[in-house]
PDB file of N, CA and C in Angstrom:
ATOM      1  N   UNK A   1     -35.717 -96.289  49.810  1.00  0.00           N
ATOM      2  CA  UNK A   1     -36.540 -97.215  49.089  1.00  0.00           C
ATOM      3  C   UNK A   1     -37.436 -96.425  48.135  1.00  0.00           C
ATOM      4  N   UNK A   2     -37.760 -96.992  47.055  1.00  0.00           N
ATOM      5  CA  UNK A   2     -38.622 -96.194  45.330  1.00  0.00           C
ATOM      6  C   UNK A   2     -39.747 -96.825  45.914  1.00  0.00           C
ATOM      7  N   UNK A   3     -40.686 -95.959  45.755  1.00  0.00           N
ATOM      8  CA  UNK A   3     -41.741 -96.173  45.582  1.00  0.00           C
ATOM      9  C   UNK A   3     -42.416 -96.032  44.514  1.00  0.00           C
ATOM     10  N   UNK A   4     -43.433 -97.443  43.226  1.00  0.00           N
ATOM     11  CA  UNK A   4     -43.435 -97.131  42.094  1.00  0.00           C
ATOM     12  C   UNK A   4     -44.835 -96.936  42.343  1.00  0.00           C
ATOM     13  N   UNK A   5     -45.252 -96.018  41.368  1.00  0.00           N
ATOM     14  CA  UNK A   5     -46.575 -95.157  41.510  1.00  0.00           C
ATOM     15  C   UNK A   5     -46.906 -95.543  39.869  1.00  0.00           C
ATOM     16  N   UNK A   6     -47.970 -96.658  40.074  1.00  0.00           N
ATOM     17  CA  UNK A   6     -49.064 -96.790  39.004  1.00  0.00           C
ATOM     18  C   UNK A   6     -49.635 -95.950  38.404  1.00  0.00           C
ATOM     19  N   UNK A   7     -49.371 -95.452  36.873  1.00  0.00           N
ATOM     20  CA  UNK A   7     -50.571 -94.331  36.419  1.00  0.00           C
ATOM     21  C   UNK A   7     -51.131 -94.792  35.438  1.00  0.00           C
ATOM     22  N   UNK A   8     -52.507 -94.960  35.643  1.00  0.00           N
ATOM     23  CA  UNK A   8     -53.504 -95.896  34.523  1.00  0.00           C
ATOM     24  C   UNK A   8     -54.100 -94.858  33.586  1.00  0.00           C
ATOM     25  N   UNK A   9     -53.517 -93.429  33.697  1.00  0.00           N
ATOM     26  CA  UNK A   9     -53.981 -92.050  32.614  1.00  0.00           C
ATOM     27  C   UNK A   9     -53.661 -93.075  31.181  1.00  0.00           C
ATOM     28  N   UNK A  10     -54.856 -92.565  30.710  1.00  0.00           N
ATOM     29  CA  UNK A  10     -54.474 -92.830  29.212  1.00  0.00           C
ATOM     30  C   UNK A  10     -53.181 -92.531  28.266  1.00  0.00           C
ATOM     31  N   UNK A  11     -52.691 -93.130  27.595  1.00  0.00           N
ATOM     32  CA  UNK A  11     -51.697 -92.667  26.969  1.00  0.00           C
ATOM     33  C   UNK A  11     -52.003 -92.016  25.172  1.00  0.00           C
ATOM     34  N   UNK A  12     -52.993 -92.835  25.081  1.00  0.00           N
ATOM     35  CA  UNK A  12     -53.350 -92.229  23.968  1.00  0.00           C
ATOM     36  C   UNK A  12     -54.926 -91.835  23.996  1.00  0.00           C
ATOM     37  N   UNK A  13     -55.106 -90.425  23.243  1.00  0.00           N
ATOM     38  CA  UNK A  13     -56.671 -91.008  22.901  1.00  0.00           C
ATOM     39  C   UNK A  13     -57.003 -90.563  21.630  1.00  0.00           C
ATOM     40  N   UNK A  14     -58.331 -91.141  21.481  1.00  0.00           N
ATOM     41  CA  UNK A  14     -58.822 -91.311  20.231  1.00  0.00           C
ATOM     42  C   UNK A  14     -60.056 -90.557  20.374  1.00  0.00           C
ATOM     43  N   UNK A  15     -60.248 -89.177  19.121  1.00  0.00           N
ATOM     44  CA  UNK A  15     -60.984 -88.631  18.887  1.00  0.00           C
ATOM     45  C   UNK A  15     -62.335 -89.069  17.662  1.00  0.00           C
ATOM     46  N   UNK A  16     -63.617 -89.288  18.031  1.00  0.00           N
ATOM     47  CA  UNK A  16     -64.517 -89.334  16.599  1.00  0.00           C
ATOM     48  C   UNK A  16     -65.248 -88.276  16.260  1.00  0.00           C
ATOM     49  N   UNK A  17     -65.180 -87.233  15.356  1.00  0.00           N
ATOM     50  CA  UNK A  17     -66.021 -86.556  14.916  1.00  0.00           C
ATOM     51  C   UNK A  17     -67.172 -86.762  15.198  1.00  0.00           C
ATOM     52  N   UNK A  18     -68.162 -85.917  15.564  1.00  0.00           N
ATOM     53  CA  UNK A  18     -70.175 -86.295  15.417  1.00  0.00           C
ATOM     54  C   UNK A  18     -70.413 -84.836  15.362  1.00  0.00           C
ATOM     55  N   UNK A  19     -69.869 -84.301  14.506  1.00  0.00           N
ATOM     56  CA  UNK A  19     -70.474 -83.025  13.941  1.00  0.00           C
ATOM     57  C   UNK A  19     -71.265 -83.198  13.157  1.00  0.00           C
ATOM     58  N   UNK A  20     -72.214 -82.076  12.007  1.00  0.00           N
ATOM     59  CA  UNK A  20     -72.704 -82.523  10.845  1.00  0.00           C
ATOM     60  C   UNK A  20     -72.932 -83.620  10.077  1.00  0.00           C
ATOM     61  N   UNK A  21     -71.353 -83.385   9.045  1.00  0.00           N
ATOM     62  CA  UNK A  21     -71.164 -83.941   7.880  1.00  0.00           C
ATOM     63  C   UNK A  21     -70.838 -85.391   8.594  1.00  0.00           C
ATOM     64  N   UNK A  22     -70.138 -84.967  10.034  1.00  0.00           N
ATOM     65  CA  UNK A  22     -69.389 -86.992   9.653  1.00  0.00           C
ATOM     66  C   UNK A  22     -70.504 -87.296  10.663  1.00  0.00           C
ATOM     67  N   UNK A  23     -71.499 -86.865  11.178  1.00  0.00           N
ATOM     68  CA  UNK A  23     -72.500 -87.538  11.955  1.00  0.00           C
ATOM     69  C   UNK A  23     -73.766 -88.241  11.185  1.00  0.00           C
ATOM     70  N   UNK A  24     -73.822 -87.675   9.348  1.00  0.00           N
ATOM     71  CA  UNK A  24     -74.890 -87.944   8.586  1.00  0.00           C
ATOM     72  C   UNK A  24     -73.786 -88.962   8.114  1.00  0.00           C
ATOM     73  N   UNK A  25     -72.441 -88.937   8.035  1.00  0.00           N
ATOM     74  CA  UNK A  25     -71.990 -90.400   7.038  1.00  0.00           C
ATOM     75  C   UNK A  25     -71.564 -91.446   8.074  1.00  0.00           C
ATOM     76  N   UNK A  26     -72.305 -91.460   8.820  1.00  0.00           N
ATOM     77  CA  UNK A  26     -72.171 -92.666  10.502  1.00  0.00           C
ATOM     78  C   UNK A  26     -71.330 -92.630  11.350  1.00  0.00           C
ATOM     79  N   UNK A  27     -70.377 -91.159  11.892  1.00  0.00           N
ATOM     80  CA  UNK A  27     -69.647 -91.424  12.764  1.00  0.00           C
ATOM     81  C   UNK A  27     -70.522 -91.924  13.879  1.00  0.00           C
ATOM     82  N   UNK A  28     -71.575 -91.706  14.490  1.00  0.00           N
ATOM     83  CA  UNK A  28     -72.073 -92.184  15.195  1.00  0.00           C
ATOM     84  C   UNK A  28     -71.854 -94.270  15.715  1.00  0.00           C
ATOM     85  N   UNK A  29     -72.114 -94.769  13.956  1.00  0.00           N
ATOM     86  CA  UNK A  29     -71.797 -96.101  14.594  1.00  0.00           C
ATOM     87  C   UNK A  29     -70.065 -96.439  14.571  1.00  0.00           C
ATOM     88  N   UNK A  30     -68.929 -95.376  13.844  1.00  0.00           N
ATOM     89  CA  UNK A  30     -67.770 -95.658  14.385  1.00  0.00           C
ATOM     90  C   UNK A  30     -67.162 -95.310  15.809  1.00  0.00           C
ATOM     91  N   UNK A  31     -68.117 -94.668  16.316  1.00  0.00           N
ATOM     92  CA  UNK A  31     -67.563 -94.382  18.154  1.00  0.00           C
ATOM     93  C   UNK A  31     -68.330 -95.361  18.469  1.00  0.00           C
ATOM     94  N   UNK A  32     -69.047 -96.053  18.316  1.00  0.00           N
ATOM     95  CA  UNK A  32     -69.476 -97.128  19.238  1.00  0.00           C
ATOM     96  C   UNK A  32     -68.637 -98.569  18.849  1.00  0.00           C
ATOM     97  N   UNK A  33     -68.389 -98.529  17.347  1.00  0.00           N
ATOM     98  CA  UNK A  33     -67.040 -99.964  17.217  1.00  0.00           C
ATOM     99  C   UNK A  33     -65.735 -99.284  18.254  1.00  0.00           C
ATOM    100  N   UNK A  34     -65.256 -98.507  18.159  1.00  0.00           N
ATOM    101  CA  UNK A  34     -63.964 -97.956  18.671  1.00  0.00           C
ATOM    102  C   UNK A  34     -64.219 -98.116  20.524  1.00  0.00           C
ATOM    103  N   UNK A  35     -65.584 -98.024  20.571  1.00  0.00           N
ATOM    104  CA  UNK A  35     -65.796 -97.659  21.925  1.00  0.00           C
ATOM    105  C   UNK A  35     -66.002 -98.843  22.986  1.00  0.00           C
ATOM    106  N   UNK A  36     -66.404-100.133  21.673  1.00  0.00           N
ATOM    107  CA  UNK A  36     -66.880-101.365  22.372  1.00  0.00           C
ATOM    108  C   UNK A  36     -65.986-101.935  22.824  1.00  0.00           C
ATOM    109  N   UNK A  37     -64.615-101.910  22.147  1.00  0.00           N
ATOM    110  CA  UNK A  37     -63.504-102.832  22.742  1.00  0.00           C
ATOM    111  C   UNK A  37     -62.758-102.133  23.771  1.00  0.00           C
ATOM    112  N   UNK A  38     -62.996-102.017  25.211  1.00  0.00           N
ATOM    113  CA  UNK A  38     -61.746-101.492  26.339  1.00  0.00           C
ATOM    114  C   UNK A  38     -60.667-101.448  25.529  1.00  0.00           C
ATOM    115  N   UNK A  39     -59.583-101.058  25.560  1.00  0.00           N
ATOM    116  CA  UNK A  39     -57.836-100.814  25.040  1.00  0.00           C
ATOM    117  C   UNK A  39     -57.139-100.430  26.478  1.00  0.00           C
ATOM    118  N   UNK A  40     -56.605-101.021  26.796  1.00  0.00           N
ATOM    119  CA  UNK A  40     -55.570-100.304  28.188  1.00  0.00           C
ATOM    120  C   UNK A  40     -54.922 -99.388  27.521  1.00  0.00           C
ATOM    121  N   UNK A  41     -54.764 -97.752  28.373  1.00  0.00           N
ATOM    122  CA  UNK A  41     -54.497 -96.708  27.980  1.00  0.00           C
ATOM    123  C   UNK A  41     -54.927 -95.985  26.876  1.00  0.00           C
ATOM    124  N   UNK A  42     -56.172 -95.950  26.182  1.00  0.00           N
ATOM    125  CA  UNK A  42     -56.428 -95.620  25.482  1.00  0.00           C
ATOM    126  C   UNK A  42     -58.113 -95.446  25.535  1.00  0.00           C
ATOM    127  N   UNK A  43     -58.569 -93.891  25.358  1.00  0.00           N
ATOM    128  CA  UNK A  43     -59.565 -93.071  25.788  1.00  0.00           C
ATOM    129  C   UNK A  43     -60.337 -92.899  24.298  1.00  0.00           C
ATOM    130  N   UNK A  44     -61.929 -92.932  24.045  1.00  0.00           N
ATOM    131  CA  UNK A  44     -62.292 -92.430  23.144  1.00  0.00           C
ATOM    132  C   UNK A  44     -62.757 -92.291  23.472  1.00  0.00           C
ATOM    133  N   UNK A  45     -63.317 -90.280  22.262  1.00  0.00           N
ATOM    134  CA  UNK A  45     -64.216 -89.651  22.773  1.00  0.00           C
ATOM    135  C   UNK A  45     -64.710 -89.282  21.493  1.00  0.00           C
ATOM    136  N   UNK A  46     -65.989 -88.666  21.812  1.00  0.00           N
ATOM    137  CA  UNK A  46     -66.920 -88.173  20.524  1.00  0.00           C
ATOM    138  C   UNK A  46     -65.974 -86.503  20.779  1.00  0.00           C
ATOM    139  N   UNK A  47     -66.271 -86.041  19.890  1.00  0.00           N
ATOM    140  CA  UNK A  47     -65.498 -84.570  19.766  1.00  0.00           C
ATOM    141  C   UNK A  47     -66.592 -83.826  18.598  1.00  0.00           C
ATOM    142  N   UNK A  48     -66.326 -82.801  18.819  1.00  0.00           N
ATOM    143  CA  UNK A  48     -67.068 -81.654  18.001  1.00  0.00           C
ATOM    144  C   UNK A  48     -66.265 -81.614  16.417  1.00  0.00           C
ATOM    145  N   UNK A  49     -66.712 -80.687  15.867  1.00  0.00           N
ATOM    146  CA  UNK A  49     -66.100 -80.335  14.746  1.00  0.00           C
ATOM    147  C   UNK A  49     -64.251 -80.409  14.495  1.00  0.00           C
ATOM    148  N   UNK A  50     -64.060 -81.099  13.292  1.00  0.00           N
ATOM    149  CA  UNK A  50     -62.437 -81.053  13.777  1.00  0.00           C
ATOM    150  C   UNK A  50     -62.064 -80.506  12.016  1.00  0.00           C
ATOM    151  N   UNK A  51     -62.992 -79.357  11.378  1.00  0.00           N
ATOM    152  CA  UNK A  51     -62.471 -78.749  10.113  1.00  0.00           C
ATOM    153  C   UNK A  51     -62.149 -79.658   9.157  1.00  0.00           C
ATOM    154  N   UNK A  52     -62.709 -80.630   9.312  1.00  0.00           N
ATOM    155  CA  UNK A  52     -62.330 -81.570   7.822  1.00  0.00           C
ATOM    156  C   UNK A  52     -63.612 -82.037   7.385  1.00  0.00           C
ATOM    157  N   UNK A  53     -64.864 -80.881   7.289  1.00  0.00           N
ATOM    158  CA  UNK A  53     -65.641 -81.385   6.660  1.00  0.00           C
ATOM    159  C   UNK A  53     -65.850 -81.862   5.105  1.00  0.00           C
ATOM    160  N   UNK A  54     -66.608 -83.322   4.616  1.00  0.00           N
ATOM    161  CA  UNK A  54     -66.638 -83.677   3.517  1.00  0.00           C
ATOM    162  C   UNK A  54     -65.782 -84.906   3.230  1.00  0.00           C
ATOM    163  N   UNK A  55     -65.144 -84.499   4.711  1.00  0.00           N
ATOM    164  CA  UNK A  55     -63.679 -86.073   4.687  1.00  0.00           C
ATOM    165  C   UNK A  55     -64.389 -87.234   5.364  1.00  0.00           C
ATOM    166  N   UNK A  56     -65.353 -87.097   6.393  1.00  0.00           N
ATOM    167  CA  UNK A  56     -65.547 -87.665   7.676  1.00  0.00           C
ATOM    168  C   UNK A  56     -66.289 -89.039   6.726  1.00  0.00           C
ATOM    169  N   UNK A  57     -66.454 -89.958   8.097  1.00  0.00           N
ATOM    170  CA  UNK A  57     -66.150 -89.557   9.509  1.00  0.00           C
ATOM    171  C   UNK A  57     -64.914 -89.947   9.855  1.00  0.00           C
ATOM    172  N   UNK A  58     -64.226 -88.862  10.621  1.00  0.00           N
ATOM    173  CA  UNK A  58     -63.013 -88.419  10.694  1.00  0.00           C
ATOM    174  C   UNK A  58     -62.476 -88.956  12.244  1.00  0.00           C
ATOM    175  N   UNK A  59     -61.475 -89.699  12.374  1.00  0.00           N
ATOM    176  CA  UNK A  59     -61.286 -90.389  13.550  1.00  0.00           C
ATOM    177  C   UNK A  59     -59.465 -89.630  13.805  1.00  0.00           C
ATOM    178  N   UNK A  60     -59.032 -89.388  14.998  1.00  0.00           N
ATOM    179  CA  UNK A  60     -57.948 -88.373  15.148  1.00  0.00           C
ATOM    180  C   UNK A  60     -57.100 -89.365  16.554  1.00  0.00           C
ATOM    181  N   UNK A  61     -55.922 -89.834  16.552  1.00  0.00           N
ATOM    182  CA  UNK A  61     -55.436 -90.382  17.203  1.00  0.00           C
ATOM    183  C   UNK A  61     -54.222 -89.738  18.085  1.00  0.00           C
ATOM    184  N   UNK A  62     -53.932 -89.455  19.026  1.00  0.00           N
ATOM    185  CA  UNK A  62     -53.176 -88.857  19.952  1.00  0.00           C
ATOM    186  C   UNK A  62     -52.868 -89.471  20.287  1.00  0.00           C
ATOM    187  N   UNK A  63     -51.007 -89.236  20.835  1.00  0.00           N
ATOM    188  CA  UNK A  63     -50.604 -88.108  20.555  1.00  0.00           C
ATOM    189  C   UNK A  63     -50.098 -88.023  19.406  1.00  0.00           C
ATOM    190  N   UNK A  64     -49.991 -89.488  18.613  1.00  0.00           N
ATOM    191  CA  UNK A  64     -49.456 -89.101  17.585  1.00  0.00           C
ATOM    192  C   UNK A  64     -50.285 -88.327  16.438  1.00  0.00           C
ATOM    193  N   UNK A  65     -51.248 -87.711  16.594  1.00  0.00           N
ATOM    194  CA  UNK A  65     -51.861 -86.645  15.212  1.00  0.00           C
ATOM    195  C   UNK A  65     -52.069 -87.744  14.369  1.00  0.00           C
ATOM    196  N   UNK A  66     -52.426 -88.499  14.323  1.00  0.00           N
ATOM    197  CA  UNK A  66     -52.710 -89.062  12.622  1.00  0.00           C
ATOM    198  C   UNK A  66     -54.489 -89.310  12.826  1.00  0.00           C
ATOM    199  N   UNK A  67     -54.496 -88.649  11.455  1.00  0.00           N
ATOM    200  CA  UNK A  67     -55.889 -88.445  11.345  1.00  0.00           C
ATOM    201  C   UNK A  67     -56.540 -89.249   9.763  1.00  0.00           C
ATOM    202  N   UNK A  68     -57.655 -90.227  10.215  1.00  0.00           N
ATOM    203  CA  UNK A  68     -57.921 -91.326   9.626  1.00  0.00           C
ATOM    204  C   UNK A  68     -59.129 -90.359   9.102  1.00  0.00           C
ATOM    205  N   UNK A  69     -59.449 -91.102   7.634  1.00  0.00           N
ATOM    206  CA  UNK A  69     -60.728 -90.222   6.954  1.00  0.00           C
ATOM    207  C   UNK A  69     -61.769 -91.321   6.553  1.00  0.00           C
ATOM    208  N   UNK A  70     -62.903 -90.666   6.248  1.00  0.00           N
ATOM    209  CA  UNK A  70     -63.951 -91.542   5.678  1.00  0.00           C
ATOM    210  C   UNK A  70     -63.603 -92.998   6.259  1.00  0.00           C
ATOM    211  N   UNK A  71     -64.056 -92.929   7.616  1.00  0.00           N
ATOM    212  CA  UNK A  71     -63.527 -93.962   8.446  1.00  0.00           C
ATOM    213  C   UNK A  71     -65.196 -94.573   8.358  1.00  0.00           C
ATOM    214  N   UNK A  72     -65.272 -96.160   8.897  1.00  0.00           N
ATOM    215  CA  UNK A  72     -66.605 -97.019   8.842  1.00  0.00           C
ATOM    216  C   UNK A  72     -66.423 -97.900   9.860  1.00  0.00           C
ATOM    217  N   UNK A  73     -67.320 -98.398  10.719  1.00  0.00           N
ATOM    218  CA  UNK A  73     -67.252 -99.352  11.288  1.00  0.00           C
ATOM    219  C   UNK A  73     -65.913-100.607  11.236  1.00  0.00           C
ATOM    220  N   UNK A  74     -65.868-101.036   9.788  1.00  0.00           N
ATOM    221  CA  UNK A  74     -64.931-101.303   9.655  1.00  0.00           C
ATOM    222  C   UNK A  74     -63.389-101.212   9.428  1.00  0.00           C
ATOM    223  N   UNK A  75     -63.260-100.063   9.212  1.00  0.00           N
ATOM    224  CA  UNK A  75     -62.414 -99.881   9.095  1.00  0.00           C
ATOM    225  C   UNK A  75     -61.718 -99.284  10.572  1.00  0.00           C
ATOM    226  N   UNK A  76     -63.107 -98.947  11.330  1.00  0.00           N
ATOM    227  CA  UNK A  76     -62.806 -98.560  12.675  1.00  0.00           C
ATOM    228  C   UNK A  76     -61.766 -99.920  13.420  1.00  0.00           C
ATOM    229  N   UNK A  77     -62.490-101.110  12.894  1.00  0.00           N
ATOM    230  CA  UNK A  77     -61.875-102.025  13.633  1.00  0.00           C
ATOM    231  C   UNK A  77     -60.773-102.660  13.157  1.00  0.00           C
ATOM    232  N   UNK A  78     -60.241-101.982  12.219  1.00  0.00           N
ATOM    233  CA  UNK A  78     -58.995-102.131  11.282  1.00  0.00           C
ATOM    234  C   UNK A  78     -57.892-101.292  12.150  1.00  0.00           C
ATOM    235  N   UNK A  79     -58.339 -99.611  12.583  1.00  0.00           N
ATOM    236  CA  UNK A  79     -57.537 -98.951  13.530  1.00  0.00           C
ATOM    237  C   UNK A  79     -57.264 -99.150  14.771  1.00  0.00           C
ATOM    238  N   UNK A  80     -58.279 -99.993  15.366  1.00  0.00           N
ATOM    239  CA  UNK A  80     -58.123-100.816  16.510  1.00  0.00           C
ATOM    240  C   UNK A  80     -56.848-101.852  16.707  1.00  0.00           C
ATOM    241  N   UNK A  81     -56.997-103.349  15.496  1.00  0.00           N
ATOM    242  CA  UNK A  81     -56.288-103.713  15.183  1.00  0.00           C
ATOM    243  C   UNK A  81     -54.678-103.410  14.867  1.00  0.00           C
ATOM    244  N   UNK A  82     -55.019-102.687  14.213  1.00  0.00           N
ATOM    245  CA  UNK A  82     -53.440-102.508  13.472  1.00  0.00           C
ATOM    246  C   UNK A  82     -52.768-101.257  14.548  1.00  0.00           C
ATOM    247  N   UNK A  83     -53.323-100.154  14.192  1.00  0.00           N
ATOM    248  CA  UNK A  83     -52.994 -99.409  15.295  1.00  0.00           C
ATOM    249  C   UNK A  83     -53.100 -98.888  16.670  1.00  0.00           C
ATOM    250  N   UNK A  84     -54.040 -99.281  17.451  1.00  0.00           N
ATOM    251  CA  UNK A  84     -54.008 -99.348  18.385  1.00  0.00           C
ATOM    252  C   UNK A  84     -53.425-100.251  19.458  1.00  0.00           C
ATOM    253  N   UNK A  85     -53.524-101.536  18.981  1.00  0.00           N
ATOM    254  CA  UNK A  85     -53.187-102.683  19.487  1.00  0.00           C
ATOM    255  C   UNK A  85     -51.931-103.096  19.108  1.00  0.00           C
ATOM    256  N   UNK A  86     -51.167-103.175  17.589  1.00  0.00           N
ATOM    257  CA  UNK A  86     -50.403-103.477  16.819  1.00  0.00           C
ATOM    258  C   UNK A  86     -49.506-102.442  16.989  1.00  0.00           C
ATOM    259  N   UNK A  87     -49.914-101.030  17.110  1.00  0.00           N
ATOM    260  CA  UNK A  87     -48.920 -99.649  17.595  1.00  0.00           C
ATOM    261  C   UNK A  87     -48.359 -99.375  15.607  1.00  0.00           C
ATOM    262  N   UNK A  88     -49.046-100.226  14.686  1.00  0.00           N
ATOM    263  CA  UNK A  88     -48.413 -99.426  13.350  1.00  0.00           C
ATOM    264  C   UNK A  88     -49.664 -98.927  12.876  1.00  0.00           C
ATOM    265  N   UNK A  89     -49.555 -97.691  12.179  1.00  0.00           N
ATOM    266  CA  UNK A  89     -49.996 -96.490  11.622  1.00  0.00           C
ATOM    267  C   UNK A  89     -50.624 -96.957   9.962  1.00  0.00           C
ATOM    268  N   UNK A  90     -51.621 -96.860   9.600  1.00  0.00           N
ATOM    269  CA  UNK A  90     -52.243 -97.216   8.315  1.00  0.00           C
ATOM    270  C   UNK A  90     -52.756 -96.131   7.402  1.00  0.00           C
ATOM    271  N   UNK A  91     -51.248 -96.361   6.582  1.00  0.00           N
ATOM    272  CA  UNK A  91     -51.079 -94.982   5.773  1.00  0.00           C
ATOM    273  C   UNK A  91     -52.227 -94.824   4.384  1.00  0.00           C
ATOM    274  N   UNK A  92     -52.739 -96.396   4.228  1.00  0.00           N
ATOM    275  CA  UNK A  92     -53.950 -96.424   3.187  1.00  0.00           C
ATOM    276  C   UNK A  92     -55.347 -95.519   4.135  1.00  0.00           C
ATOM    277  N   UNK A  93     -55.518 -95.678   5.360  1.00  0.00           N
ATOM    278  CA  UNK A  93     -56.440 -94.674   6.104  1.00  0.00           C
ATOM    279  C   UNK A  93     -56.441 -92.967   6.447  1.00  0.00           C
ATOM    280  N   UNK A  94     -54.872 -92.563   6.327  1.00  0.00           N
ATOM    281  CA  UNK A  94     -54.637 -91.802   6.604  1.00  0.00           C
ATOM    282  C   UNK A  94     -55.247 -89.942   5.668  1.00  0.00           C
ATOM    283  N   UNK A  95     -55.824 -89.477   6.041  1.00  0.00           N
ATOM    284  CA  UNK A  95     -56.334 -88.100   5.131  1.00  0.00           C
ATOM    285  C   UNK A  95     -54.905 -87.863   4.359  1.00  0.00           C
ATOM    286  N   UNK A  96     -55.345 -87.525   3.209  1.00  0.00           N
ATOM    287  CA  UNK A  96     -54.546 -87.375   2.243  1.00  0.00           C
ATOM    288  C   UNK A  96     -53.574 -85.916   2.365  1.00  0.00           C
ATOM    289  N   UNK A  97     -54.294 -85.293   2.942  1.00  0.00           N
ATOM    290  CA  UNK A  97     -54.063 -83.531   2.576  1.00  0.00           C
ATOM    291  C   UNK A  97     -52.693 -83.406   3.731  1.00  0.00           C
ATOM    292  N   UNK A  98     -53.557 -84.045   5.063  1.00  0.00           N
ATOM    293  CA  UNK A  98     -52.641 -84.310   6.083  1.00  0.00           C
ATOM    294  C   UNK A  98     -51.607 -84.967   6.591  1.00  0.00           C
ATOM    295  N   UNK A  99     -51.552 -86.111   5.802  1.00  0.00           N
ATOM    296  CA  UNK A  99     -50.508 -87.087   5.326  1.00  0.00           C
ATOM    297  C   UNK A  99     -50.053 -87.397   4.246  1.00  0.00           C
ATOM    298  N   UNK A 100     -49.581 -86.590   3.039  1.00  0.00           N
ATOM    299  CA  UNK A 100     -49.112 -87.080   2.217  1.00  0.00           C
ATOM    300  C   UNK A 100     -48.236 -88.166   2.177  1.00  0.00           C
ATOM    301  N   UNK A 101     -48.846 -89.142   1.003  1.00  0.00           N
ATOM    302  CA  UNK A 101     -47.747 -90.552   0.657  1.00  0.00           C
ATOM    303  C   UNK A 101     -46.914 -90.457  -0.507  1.00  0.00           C
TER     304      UNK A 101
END
């Protein structure tokens, strides 16, 4: 007989900059939109410096790497929406350097 073993580990998580630069252009209030809505399997955390200063505030999604720029409250809840919940990727958010379109 299988025994199925529940694992409630996150599957994805979601990084917000609060370094410097993206902590003076409000990452601060985009980890708290990202942070307010629970997501099953899905972890956000404030994170340190992630080298893209001047882009921020810089939001970083695992595992798939896509890294959202000059992110805002709203638009926080645009990545929620569409990609988190929706599972598609928003290539108008996406850092340019790092995602070319």
């Amino acid at each position: 007989m299988a025994i199925a073993i529940l694992d409630d580990s996150p599957i994805r998580k979601v990084l917000v900059c609060q370094y410097r630069t993206c902590s003076k252009d409000g990452a601060a209030q985009v980890l708290a939109t990202l942070q307010q809505q629970k997501i099953v399997n899905v972890s956000v955390e404030a994170c340190g410096c992630l080298g893209l200063c001047g882009s921020g505030p810089i939001v970083v999604v695992l595992p798939e790497n896509i890294y959202y720029w000059h992110i805002n409250p709203k638009k926080a809840q645009e990545i929620i929406d569409t990609h988190l919940l929706g599972n598609v990727e928003i290539p108008s958010l996406m850092h340019r350097r790092l995602h070319p379109i």
